[in-house]
Structure formats: C-alpha cells, structure tokens
Protein backbone atom coordinates (compact mmCIF):
# COMPACT_ATOMS: atom_id res chain seq x y z
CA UNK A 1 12.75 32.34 28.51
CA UNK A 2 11.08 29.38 27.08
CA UNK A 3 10.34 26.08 28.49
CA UNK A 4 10.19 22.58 26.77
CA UNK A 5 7.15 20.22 26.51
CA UNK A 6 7.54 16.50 25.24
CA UNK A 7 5.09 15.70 22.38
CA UNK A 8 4.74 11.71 22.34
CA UNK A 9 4.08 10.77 18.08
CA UNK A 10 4.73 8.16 15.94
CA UNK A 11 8.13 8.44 13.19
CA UNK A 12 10.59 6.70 11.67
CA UNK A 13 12.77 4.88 14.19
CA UNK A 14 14.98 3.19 12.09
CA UNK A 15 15.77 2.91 8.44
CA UNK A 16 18.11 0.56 6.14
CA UNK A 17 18.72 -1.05 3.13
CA UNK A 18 19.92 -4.34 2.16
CA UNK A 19 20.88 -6.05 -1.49
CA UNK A 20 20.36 -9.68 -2.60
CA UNK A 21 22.01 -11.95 -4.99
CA UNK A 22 20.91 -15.63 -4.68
CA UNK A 23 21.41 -18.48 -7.26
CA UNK A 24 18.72 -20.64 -8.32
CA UNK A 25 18.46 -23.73 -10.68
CA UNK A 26 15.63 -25.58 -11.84
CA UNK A 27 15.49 -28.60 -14.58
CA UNK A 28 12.82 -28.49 -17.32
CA UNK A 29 11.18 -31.72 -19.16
CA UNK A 30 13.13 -31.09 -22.30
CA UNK A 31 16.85 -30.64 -22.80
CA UNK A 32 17.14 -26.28 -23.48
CA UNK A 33 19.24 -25.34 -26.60
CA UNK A 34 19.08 -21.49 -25.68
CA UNK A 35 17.65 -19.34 -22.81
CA UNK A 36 15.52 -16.84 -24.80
CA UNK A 37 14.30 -14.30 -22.19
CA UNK A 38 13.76 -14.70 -18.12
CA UNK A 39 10.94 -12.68 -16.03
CA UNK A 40 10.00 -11.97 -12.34
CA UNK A 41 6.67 -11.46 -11.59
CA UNK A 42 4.33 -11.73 -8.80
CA UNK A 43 6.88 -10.47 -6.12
CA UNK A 44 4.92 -10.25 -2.66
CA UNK A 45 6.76 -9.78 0.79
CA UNK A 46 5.93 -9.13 4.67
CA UNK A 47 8.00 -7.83 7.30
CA UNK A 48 7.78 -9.01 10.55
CA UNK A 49 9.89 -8.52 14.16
CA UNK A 50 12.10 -11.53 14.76
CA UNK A 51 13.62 -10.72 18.55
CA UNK A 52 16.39 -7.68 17.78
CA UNK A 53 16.17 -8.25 14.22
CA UNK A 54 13.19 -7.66 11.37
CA UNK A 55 12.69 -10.17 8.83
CA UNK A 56 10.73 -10.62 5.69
CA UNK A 57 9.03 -13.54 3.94
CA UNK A 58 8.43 -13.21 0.29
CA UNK A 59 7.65 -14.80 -3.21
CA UNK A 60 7.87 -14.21 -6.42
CA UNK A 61 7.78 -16.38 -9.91
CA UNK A 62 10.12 -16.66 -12.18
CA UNK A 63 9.59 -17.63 -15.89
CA UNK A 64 12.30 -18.55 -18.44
CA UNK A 65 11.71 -18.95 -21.74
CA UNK A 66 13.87 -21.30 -23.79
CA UNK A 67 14.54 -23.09 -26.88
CA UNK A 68 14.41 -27.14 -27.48
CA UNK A 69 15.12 -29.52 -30.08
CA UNK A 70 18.07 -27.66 -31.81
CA UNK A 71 16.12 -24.02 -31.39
CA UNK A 72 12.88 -25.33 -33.37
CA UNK A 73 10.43 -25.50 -30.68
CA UNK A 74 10.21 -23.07 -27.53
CA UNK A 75 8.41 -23.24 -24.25
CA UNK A 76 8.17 -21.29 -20.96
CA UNK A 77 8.96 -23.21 -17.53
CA UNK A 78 8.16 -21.35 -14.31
CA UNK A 79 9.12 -21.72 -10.70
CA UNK A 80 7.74 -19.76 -7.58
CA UNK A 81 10.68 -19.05 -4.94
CA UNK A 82 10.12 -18.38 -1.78
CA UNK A 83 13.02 -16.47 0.54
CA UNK A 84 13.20 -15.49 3.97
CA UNK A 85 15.92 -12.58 4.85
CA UNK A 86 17.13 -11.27 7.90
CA UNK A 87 17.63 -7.18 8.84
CA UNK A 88 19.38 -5.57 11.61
CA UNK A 89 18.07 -2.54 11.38
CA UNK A 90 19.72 0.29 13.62
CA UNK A 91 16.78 2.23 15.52
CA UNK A 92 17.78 6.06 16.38
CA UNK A 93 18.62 7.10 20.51
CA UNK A 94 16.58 6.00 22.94
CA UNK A 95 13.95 4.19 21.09
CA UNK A 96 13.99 0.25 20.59
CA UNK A 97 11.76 -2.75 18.95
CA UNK A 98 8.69 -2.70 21.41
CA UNK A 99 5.08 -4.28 20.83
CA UNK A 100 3.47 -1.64 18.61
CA UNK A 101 6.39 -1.16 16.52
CA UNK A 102 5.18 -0.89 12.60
CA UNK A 103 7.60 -2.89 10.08
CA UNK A 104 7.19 -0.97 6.89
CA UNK A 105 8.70 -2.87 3.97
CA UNK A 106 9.69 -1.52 0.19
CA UNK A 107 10.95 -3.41 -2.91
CA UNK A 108 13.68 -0.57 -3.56
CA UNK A 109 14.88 -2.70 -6.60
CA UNK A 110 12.44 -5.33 -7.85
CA UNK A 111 13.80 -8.82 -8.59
CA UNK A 112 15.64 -9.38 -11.59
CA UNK A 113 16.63 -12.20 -13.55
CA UNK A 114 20.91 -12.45 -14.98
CA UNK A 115 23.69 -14.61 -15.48
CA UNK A 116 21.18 -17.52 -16.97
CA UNK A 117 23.50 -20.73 -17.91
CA UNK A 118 22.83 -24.12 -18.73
CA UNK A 119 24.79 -26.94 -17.92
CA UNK A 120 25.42 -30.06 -19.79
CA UNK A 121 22.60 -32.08 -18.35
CA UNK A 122 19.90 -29.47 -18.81
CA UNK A 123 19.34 -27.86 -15.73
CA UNK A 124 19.07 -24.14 -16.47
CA UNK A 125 20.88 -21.72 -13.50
CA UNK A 126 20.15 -18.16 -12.79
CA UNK A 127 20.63 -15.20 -10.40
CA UNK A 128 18.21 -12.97 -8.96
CA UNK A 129 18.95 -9.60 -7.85
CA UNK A 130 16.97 -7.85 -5.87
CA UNK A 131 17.13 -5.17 -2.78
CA UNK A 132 14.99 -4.46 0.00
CA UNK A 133 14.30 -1.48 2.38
CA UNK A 134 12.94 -1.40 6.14
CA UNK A 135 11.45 1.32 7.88
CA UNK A 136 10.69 1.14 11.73
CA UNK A 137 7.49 3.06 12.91
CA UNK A 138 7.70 3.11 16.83
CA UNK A 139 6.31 5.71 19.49
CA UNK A 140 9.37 8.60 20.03
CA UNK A 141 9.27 11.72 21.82
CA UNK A 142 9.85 15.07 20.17
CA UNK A 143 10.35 18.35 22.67
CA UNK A 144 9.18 21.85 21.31
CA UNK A 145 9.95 25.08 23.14
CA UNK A 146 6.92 26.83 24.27
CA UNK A 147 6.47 30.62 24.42
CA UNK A 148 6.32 32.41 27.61
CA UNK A 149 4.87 35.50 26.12
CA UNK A 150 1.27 34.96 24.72
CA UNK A 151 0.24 36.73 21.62
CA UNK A 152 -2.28 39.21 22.12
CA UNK A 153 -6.13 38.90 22.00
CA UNK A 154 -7.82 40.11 18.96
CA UNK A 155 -10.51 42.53 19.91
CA UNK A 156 -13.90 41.09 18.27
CA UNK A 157 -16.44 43.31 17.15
CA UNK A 158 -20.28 41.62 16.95
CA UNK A 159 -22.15 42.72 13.43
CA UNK A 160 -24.90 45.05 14.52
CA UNK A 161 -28.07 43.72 14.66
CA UNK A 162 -31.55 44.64 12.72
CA UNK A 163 -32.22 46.87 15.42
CA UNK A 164 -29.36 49.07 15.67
CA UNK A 165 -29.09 49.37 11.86
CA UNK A 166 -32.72 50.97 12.41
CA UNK A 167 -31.77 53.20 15.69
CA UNK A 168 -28.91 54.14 13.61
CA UNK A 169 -31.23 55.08 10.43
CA UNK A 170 -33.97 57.11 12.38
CA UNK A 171 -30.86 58.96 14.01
CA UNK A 172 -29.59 60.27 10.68
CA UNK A 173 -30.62 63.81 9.82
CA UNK A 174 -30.78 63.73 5.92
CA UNK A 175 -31.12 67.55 5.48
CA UNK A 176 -28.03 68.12 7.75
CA UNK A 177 -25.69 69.17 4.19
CA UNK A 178 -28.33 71.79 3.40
CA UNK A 179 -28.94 72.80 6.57
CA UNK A 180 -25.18 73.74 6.84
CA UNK A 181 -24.20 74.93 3.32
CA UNK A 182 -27.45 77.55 3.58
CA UNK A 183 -25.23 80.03 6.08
C-alpha cells in the first residue's frame, strides 16, 4: 500500500487573459489631409498585486504618419500613452494572493493601431488593440505516493587492485594446456 507525502514547490496558480480596445485622439500642428500609416512601438508593462486583483502599468508610443497641405507635404506626430488595467485573475483550490506571489505578465497580442479618422477640425482619432495575459506564481502543494517496497540494492564489486592482479598472475600455471593434452 502506498502512502502520500506533500512536496511544497512553486507553479502556476492562476492564469487568464484579457483584450483591450481603447480610443485615443491627439491634434497635430498642421491640419492632416490623409492618415498614411500608424505604428506602436516601445510597448513596456509591469504587473503588480492590487488587494484581490493584479494590475499592470504600461506604455507604449504611437506614431502616425500623415499628409498636409492638400497631400504635398507629410510628417510623423507621436504620442506616448500610458494605461493602467485591472485583472481578476482566478487562482486554482486552496491557494490565494499571498506576499511572495510572482505576477508574470505577457503581451499575448502586441498593440495595434485601426480605425484612424479625422475629424473636421484636425484632430486625428484612433484605436488600439491590444491583449494581455497574467500568470500567478505562488507556493502550492503537490502530494506523490511513495513506495512501500524498496528496490533492491545493487551488489558492488571493487576493481581489483595492483596487487591481486599480481597474486592472480604468479597463480597462473602457463604450461597447464600441455600438461593436460600430453596424456
């Protein structure tokens, strides 16, 4: 019959996913005549415990590229946003958000510019998609079944020494075929 022991590691505790769709606008100098291309770059985040919840501060920059002056000049305006977000994330049985608890945080889809518009005044709007994933590292408990029966010991044989190998050379009778064939 076996018995159980309880094997104290760190795993994942909890695990989700979450997507984001937020609206930005910004207003350049000049008047845009066409939005010619839009990029995020630069996208940094940390998450952090916030009582039950996790959540993570990021940043990223966004560049747009557009067209002034009836499409004959172009220039690239740029804004850094900064967003905080908010996670429940469901931990597994028995385990909850304690003090050593690792918040492990992934950019499952990085941030993406679509749906750029410009309104009548200038001011140039956009989306940005992006979607986050959380991971919760905490202390668990795993229990194994341990074997009553033990396997058995292997026998272990030294290597003879220099001094046997010569007992066991001055012990050999090299003449011992002939002597026995001569009969």
């Amino acid at each position: 019959m076996a018995t159980y022991k309880e094997i104290v590691t760190k795993a994942v505790i909890g695990k989700g996913k979450k997507y984001f769709k937020n609206s930005y606008s910004l207003k350049p100098a000049d008047k845009p005549s066409n939005v010619l291309g839009c990029w995020v770059i630069n996208h940094q985040f940390k998450g952090y415990k916030s009582g039950e919840n996790v959540g993570v501060d990021g940043s990223f920059d966004v560049n747009i590229w557009y067209s002034y002056e009836n499409d004959s000049k172009t220039t690239v305006v740029n804004k850094k946003i900064e967003y905080n977000e908010a996670f429940h994330v469901k931990t597994k049985e028995n385990t909850s958000l304690t003090g050593d608890t690792d918040i492990i945080v992934r950019s499952l889809k990085q941030p993406t510019c679509n749906n750029v518009q410009i309104d009548q005044d200038g001011t140039i709007h956009f989306d940005i998609e992006k979607e986050l994933g959380v991971e919760l590292v905490g202390e668990t408990k795993v229990k194994i079944a341990i074997e009553d029966d033990e396997e058995p010991w292997e026998e272990i044989e030294d290597e003879p020494t220099e001094e046997v190998m010569k007992e066991i050379d001055n012990q050999v009778n090299e003449d011992y075929i002939h002597e026995n064939t001569n009969e």
